[in-house]
PDB file of N, CA and C in Angstrom:
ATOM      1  N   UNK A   1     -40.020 -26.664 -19.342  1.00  0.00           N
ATOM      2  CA  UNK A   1     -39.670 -26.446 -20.732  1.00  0.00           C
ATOM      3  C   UNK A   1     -40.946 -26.125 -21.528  1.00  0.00           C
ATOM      4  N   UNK A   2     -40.908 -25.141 -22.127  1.00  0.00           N
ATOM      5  CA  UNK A   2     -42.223 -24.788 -23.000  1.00  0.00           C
ATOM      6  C   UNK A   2     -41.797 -25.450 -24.448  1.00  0.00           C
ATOM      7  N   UNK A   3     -43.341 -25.831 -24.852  1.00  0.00           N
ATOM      8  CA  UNK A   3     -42.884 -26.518 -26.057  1.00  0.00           C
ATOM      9  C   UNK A   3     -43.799 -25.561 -27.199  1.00  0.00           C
ATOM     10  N   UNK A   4     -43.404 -25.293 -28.200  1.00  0.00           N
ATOM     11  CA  UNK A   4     -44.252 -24.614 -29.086  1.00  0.00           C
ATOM     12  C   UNK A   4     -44.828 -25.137 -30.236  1.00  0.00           C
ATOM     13  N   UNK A   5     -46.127 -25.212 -30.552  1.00  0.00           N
ATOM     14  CA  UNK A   5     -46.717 -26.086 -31.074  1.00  0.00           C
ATOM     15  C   UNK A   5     -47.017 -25.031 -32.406  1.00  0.00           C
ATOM     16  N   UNK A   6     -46.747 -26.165 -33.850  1.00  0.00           N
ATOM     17  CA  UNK A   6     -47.103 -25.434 -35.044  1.00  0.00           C
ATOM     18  C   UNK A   6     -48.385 -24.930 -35.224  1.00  0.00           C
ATOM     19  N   UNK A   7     -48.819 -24.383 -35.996  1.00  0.00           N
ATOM     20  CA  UNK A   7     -50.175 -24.202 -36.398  1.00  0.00           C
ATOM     21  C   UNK A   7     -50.541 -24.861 -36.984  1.00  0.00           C
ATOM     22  N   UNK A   8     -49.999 -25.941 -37.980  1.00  0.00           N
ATOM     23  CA  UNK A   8     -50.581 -26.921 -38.376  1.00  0.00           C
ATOM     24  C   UNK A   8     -50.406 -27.675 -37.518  1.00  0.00           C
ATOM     25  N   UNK A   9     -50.167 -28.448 -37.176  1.00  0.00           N
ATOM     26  CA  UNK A   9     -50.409 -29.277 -35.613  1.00  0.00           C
ATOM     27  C   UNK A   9     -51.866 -28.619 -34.937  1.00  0.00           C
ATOM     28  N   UNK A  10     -51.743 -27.519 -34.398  1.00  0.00           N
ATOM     29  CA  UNK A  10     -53.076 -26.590 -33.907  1.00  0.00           C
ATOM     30  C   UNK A  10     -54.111 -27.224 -34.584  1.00  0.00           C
ATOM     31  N   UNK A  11     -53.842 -26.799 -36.217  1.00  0.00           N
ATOM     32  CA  UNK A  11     -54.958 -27.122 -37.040  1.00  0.00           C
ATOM     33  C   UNK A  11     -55.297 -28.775 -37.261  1.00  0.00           C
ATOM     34  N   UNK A  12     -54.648 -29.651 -36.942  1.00  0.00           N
ATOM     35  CA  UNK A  12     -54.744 -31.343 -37.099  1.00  0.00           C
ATOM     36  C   UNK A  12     -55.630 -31.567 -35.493  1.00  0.00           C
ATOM     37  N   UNK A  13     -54.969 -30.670 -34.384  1.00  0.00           N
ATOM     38  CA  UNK A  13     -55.864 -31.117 -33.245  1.00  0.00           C
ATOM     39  C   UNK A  13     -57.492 -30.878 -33.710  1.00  0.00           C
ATOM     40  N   UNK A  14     -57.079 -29.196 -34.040  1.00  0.00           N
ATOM     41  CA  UNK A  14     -58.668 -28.384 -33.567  1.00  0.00           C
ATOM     42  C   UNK A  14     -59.855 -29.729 -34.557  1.00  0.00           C
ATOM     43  N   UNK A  15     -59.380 -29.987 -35.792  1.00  0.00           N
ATOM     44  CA  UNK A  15     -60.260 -30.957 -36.747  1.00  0.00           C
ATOM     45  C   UNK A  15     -60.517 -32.033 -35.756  1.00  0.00           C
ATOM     46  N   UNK A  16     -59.787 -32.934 -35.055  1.00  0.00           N
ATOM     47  CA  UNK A  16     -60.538 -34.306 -34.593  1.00  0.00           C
ATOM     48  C   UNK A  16     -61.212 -33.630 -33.199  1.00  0.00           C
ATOM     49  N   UNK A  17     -61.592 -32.735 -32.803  1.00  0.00           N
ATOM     50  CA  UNK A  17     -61.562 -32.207 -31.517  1.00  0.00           C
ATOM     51  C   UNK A  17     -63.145 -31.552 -31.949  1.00  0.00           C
ATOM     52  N   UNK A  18     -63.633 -31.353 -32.854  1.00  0.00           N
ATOM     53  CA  UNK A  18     -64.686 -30.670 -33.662  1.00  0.00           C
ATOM     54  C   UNK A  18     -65.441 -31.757 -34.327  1.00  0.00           C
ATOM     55  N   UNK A  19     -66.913 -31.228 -34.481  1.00  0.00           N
ATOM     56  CA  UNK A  19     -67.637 -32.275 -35.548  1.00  0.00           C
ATOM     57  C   UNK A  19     -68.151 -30.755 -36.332  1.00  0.00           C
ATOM     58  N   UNK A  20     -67.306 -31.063 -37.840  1.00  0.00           N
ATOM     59  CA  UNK A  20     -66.879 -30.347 -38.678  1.00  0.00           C
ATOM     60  C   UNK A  20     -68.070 -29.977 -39.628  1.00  0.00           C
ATOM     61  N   UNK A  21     -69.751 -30.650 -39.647  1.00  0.00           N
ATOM     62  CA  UNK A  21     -70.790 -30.406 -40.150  1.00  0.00           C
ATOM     63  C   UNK A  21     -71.601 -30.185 -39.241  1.00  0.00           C
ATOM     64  N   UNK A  22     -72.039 -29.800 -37.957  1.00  0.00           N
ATOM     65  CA  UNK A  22     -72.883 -29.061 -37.354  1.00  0.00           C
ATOM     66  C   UNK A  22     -73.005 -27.858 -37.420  1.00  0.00           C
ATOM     67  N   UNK A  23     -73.794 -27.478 -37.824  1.00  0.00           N
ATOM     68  CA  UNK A  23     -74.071 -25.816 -37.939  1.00  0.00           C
ATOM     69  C   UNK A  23     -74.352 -25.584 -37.026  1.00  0.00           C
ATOM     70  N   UNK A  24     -74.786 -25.427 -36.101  1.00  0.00           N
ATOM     71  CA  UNK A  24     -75.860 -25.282 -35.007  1.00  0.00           C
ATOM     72  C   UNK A  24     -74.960 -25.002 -33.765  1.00  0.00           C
ATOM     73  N   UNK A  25     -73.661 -25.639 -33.986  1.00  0.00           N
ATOM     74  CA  UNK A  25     -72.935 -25.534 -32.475  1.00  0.00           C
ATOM     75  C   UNK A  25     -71.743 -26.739 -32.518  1.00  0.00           C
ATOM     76  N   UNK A  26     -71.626 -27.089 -31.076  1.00  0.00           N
ATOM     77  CA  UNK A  26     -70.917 -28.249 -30.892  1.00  0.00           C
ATOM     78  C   UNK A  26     -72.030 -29.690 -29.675  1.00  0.00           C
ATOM     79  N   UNK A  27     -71.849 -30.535 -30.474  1.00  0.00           N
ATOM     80  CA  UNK A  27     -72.319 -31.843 -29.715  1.00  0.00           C
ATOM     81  C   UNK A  27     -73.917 -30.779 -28.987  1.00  0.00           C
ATOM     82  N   UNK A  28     -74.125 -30.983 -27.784  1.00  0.00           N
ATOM     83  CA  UNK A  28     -75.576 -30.273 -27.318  1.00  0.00           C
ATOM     84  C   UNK A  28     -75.252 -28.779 -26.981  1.00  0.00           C
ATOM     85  N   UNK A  29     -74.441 -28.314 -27.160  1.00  0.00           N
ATOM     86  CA  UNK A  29     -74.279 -27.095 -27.121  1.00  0.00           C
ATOM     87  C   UNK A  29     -75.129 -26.666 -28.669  1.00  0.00           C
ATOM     88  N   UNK A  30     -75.470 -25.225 -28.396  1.00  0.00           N
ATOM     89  CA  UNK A  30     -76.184 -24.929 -29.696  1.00  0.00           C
ATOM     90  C   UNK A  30     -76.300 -23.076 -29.250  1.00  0.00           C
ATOM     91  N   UNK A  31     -76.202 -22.827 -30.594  1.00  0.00           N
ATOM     92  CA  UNK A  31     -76.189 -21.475 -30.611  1.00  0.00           C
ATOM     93  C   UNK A  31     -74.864 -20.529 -31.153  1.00  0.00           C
ATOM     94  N   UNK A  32     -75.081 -19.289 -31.346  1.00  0.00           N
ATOM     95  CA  UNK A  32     -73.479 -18.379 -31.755  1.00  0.00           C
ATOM     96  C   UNK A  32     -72.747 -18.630 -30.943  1.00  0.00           C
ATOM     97  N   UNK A  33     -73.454 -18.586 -29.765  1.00  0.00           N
ATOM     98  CA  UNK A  33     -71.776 -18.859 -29.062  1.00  0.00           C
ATOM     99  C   UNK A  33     -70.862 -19.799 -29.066  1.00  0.00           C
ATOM    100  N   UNK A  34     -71.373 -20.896 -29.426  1.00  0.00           N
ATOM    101  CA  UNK A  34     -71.008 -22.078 -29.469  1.00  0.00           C
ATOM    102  C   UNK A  34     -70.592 -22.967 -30.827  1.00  0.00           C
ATOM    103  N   UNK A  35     -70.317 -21.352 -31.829  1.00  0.00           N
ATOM    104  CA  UNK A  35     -69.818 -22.044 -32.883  1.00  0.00           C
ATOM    105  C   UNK A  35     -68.760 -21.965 -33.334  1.00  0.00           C
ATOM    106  N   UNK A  36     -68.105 -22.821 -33.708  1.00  0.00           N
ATOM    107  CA  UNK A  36     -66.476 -22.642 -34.519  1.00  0.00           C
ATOM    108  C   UNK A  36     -66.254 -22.008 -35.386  1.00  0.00           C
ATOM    109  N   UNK A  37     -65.113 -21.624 -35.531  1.00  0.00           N
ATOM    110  CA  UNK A  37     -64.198 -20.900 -36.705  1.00  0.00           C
ATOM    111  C   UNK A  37     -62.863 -21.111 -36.480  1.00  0.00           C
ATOM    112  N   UNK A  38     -62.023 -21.226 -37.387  1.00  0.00           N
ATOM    113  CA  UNK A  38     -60.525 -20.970 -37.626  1.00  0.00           C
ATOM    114  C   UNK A  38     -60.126 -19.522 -37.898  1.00  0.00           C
ATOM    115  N   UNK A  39     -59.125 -19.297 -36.962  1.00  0.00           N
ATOM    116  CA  UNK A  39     -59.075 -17.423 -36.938  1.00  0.00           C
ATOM    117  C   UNK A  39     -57.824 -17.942 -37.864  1.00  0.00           C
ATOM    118  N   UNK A  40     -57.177 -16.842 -38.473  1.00  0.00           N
ATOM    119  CA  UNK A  40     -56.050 -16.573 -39.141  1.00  0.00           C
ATOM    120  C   UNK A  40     -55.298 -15.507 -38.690  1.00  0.00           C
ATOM    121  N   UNK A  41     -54.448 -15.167 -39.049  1.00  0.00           N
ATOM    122  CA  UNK A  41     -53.804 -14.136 -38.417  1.00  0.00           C
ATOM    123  C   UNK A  41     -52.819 -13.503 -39.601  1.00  0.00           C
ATOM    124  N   UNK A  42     -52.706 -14.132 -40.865  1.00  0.00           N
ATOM    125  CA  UNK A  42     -51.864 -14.003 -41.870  1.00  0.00           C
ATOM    126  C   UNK A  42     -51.778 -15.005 -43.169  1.00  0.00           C
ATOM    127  N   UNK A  43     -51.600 -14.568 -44.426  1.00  0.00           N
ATOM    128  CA  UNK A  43     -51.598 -15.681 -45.247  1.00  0.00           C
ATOM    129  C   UNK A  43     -50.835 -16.743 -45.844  1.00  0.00           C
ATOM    130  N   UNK A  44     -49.882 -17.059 -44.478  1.00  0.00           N
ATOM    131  CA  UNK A  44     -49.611 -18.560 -44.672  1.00  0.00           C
ATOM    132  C   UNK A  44     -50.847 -19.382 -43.804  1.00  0.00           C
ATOM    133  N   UNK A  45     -51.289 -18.241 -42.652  1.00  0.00           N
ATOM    134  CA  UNK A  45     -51.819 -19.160 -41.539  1.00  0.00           C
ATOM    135  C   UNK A  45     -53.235 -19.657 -42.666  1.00  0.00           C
ATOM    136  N   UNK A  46     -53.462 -18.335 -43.291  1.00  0.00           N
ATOM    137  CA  UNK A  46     -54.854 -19.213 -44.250  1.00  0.00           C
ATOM    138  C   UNK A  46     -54.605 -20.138 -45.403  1.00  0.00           C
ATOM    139  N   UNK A  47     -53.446 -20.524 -45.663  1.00  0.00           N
ATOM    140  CA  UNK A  47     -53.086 -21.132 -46.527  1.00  0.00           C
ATOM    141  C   UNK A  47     -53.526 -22.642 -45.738  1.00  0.00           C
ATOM    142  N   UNK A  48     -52.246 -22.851 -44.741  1.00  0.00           N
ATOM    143  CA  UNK A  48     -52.563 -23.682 -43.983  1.00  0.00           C
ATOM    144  C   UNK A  48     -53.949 -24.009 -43.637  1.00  0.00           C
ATOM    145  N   UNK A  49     -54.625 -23.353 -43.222  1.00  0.00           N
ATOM    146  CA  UNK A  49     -55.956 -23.287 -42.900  1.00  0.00           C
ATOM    147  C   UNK A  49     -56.760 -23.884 -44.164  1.00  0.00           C
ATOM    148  N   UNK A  50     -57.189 -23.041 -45.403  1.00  0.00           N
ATOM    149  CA  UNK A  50     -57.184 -24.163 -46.200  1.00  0.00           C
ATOM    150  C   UNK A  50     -56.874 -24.964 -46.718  1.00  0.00           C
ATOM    151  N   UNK A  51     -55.714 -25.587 -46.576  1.00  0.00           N
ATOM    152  CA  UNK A  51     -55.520 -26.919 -46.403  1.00  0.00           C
ATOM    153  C   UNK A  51     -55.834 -27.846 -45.915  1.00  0.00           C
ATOM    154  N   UNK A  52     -55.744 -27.248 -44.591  1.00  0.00           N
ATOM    155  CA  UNK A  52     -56.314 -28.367 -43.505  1.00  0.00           C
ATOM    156  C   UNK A  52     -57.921 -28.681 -44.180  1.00  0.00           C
ATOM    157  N   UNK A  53     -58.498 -27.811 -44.106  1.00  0.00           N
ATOM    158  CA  UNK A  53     -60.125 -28.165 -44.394  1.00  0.00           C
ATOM    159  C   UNK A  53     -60.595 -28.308 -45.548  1.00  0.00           C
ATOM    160  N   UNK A  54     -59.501 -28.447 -46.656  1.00  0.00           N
ATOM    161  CA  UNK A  54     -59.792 -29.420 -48.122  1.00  0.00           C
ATOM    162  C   UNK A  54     -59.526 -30.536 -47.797  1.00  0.00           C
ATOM    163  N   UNK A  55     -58.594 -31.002 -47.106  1.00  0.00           N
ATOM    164  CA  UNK A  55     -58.599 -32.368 -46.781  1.00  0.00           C
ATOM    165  C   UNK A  55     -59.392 -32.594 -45.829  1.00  0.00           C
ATOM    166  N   UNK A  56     -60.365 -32.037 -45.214  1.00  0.00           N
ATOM    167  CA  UNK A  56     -61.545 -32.887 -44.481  1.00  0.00           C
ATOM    168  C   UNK A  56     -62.611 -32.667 -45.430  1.00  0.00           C
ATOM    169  N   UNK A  57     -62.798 -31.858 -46.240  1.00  0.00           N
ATOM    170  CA  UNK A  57     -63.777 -31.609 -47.141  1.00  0.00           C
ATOM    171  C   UNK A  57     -63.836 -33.224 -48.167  1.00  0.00           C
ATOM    172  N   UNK A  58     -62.287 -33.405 -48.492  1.00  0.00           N
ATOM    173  CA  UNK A  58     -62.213 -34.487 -49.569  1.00  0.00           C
ATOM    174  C   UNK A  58     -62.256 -35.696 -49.264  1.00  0.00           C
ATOM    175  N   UNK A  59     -61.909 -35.462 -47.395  1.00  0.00           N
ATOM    176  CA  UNK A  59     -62.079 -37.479 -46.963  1.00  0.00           C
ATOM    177  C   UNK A  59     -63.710 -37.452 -46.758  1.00  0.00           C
ATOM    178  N   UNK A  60     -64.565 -36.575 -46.795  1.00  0.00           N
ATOM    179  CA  UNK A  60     -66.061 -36.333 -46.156  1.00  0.00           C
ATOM    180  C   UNK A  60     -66.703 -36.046 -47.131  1.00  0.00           C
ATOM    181  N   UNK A  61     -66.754 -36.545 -48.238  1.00  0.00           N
ATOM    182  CA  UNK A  61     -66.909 -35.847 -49.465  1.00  0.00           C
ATOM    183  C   UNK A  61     -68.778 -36.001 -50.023  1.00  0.00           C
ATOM    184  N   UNK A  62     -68.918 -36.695 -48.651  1.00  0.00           N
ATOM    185  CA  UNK A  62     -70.487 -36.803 -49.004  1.00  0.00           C
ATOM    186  C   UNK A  62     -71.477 -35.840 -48.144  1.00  0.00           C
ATOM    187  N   UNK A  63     -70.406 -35.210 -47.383  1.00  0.00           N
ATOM    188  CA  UNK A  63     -71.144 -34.281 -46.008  1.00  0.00           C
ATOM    189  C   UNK A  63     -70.856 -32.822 -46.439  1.00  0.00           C
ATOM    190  N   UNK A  64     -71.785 -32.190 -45.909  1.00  0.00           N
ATOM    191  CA  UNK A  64     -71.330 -30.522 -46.150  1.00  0.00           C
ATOM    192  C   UNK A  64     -70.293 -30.033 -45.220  1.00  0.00           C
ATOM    193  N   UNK A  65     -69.019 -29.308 -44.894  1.00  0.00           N
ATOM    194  CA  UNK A  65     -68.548 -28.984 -44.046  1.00  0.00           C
ATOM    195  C   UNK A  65     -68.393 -27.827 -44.113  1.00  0.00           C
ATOM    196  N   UNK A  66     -68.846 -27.354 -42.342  1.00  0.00           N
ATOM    197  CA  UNK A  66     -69.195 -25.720 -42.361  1.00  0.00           C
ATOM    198  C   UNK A  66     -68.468 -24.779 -41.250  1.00  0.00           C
ATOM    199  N   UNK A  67     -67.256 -25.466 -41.316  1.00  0.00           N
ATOM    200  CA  UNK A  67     -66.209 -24.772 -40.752  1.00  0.00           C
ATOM    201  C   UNK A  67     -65.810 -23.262 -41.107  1.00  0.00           C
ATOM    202  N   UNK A  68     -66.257 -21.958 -40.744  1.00  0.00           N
ATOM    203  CA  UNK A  68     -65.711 -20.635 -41.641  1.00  0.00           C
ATOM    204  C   UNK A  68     -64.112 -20.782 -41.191  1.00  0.00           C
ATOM    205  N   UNK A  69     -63.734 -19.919 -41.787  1.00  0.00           N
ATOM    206  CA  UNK A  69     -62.057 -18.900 -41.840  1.00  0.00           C
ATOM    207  C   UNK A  69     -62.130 -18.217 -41.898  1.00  0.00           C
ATOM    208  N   UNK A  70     -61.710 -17.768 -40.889  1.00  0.00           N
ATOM    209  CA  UNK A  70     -61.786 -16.099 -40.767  1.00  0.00           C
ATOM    210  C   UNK A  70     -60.566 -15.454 -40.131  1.00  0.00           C
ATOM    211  N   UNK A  71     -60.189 -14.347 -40.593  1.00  0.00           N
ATOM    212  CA  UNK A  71     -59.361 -13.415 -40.393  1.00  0.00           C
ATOM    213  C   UNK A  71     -59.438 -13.155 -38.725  1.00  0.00           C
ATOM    214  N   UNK A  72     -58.390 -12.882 -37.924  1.00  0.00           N
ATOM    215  CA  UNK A  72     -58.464 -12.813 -36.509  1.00  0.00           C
ATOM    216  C   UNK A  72     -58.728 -11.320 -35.862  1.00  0.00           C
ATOM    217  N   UNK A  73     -59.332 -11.160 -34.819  1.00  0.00           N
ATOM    218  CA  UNK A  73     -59.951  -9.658 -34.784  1.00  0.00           C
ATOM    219  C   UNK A  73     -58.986  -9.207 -33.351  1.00  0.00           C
ATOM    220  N   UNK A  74     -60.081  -8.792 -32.676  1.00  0.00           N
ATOM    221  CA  UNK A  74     -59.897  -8.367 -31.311  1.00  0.00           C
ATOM    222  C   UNK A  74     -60.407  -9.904 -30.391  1.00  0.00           C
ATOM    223  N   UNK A  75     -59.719 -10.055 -29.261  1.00  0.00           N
ATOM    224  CA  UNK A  75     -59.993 -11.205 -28.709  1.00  0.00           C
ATOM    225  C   UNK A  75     -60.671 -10.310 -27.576  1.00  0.00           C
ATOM    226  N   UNK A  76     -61.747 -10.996 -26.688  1.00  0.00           N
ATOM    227  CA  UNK A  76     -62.204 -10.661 -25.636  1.00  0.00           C
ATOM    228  C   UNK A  76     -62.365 -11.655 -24.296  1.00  0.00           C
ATOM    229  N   UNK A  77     -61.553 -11.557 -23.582  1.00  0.00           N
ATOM    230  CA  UNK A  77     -61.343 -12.716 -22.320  1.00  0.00           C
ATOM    231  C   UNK A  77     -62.778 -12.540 -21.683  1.00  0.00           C
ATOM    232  N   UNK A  78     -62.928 -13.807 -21.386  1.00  0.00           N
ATOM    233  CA  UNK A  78     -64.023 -13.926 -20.509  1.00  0.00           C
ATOM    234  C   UNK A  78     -64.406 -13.529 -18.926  1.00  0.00           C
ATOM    235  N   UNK A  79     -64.855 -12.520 -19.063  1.00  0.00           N
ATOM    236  CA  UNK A  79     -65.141 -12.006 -17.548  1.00  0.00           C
ATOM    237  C   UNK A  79     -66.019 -12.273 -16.833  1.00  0.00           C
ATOM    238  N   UNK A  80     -66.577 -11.850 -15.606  1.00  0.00           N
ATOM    239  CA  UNK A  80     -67.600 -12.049 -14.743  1.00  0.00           C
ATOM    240  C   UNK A  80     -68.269 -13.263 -14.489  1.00  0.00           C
ATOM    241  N   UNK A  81     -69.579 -13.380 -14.933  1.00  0.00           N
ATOM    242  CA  UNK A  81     -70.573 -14.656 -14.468  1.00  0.00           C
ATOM    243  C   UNK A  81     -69.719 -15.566 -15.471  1.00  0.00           C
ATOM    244  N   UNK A  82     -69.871 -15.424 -16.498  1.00  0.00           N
ATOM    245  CA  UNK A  82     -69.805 -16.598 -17.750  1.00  0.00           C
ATOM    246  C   UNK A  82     -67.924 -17.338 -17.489  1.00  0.00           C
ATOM    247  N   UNK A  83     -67.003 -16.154 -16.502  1.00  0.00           N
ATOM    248  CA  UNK A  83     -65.385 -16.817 -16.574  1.00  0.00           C
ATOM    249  C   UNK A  83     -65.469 -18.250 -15.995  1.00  0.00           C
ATOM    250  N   UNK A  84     -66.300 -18.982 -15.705  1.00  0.00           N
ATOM    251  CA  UNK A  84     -66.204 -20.248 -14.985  1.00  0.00           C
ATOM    252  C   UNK A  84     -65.981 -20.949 -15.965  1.00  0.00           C
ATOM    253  N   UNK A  85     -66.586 -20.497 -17.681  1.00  0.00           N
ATOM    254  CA  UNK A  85     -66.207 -21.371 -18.636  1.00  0.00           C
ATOM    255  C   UNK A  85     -64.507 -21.686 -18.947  1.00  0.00           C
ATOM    256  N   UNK A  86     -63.867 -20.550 -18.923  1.00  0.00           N
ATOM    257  CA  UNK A  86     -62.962 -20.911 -18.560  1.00  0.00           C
ATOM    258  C   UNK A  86     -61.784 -21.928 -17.575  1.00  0.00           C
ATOM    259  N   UNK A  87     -61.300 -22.745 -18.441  1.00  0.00           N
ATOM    260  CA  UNK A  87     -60.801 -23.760 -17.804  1.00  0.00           C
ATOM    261  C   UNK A  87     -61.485 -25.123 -17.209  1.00  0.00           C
ATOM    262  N   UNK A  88     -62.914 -24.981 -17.624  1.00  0.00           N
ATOM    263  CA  UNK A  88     -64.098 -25.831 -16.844  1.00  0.00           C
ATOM    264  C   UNK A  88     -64.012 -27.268 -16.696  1.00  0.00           C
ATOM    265  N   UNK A  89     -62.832 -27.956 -17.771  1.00  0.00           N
ATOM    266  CA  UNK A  89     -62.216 -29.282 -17.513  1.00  0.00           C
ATOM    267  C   UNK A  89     -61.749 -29.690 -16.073  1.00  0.00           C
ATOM    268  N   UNK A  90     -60.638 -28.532 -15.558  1.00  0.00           N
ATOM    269  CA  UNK A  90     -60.019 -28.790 -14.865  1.00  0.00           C
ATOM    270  C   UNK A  90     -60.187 -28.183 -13.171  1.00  0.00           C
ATOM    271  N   UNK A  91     -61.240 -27.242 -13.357  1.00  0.00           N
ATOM    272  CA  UNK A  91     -61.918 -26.740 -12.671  1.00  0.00           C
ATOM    273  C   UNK A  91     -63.282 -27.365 -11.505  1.00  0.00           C
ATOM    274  N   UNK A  92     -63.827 -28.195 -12.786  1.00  0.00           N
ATOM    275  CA  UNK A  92     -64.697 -29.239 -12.702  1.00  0.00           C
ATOM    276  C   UNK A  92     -64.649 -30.481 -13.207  1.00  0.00           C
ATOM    277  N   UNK A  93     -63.572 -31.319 -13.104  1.00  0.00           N
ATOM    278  CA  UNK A  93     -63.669 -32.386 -14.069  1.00  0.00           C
ATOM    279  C   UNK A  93     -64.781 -33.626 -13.407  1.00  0.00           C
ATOM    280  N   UNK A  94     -65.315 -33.851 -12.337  1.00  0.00           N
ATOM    281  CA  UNK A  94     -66.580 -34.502 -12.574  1.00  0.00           C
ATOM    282  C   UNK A  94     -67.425 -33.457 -13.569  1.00  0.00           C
ATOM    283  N   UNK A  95     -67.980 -32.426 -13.474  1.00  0.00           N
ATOM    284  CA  UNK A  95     -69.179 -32.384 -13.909  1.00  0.00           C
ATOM    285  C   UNK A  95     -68.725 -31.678 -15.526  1.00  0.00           C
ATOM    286  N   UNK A  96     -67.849 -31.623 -15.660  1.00  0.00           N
ATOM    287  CA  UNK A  96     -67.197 -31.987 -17.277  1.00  0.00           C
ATOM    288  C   UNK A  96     -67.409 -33.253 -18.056  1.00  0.00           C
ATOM    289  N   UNK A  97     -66.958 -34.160 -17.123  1.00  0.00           N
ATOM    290  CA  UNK A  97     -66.861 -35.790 -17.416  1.00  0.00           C
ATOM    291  C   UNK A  97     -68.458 -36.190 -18.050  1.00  0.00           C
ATOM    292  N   UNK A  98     -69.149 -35.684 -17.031  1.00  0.00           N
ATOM    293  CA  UNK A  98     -70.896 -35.662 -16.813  1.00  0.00           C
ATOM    294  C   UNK A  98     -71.620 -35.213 -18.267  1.00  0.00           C
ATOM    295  N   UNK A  99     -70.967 -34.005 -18.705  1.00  0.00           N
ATOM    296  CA  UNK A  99     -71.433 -33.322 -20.071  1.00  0.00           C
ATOM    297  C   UNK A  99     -70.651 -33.550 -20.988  1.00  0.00           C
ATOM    298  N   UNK A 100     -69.752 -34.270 -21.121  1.00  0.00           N
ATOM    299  CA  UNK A 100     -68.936 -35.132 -22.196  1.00  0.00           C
ATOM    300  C   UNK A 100     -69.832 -36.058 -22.456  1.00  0.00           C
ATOM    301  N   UNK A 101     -70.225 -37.107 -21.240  1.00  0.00           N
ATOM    302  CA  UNK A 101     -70.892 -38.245 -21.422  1.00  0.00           C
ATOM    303  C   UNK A 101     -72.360 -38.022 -22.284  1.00  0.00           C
ATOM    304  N   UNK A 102     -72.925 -36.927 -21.425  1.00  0.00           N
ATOM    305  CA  UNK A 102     -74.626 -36.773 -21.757  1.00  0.00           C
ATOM    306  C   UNK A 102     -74.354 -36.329 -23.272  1.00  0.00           C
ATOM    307  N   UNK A 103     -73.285 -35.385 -23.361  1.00  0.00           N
ATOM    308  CA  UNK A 103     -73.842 -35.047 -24.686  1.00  0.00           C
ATOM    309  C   UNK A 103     -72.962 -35.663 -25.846  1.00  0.00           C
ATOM    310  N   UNK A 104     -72.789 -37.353 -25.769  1.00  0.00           N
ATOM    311  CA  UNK A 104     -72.435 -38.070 -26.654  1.00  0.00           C
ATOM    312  C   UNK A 104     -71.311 -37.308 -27.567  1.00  0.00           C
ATOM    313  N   UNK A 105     -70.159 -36.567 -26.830  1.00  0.00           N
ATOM    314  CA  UNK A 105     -69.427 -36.012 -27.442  1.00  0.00           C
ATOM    315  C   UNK A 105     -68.005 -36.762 -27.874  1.00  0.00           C
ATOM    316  N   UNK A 106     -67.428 -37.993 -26.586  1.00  0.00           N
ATOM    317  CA  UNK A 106     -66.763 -38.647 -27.378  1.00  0.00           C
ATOM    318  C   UNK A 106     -67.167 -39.480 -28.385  1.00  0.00           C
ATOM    319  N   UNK A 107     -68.550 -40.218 -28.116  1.00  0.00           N
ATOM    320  CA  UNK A 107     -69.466 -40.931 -29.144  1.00  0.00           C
ATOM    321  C   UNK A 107     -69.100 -40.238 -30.554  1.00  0.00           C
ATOM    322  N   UNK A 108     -69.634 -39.133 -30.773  1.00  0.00           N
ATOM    323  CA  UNK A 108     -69.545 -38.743 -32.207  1.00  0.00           C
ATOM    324  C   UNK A 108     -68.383 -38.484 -32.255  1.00  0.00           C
ATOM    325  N   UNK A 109     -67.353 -37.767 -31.808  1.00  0.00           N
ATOM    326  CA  UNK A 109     -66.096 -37.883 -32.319  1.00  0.00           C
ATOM    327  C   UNK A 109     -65.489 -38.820 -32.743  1.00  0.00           C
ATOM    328  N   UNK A 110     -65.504 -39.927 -32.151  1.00  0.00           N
ATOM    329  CA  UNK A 110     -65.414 -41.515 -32.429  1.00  0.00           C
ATOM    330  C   UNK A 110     -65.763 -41.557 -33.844  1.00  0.00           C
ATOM    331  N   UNK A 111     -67.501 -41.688 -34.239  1.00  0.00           N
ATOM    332  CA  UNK A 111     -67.945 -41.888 -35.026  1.00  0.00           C
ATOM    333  C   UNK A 111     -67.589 -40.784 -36.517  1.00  0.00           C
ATOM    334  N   UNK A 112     -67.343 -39.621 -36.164  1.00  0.00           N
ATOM    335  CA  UNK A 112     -66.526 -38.877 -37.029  1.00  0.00           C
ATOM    336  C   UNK A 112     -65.043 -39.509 -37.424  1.00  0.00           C
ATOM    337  N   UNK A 113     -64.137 -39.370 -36.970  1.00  0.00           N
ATOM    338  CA  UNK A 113     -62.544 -39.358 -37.128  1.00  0.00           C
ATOM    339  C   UNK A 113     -61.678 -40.927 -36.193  1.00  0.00           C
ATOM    340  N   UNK A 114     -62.905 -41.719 -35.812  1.00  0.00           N
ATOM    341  CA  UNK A 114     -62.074 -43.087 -35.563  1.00  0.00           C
ATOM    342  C   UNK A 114     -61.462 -42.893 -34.185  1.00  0.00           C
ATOM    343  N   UNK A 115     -60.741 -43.610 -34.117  1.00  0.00           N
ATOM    344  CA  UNK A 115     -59.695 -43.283 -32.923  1.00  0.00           C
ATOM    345  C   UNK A 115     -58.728 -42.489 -32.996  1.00  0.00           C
ATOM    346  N   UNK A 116     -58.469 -42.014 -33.479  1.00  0.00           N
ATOM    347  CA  UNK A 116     -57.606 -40.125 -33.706  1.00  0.00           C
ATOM    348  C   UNK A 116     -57.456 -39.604 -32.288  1.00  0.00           C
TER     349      UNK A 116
END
């Protein structure tokens, strides 16, 4: 049975799943590639979209949050050397487990959004 998940739902995961003031990247990842955005695809989806991220703006109200929105483009699947990123949880879940741990990523999520 396929289940279809809202976009707001989407948008309630992608927030506790993210640390929503790093510029730089995610947890030790660092760099463009490695930075977030909320794509849109239409303007309820950005409606929604800002929504979602006024209310992290207003519970965080002492932090900068540097989440963009952006309009959705051309997608490009990951090919060749770099497709291993793909799926790399389940692919590799020791050495996933390994770079969860090192790079204190449930730690700060924790410390961001609680037990969420």
């Amino acid at each position: 049975m396929t289940k279809i998940v809202s976009y707001e739902d989407l948008l309630n995961h992608f927030w506790v799943n993210n640390d929503p003031f790093d510029a730089k990247g995610q947890f030790c990842n660092k760099g463009h590639t490695y930075l977030r955005a909320i794509f849109v695809a239409n303007k309820q989806e950005g409606k929604l979209a800002q929504t979602s991220r006024d209310k992290v703006i207003k519970h965080f109200c002492k932090q900068t949050e540097v989440t963009p929105i952006l309009p959705i483009s051309k997608f490009y699947p990951i090919r060749g050397r770099e497709s291993y990123h793909q799926d790399f949880y389940k692919n590799n879940p020791v050495r996933y487990k390994v770079y969860r741990w090192n790079c204190d990523r449930d730690q700060r999520l924790e410390e961001i959004w609680g037990k969420k």
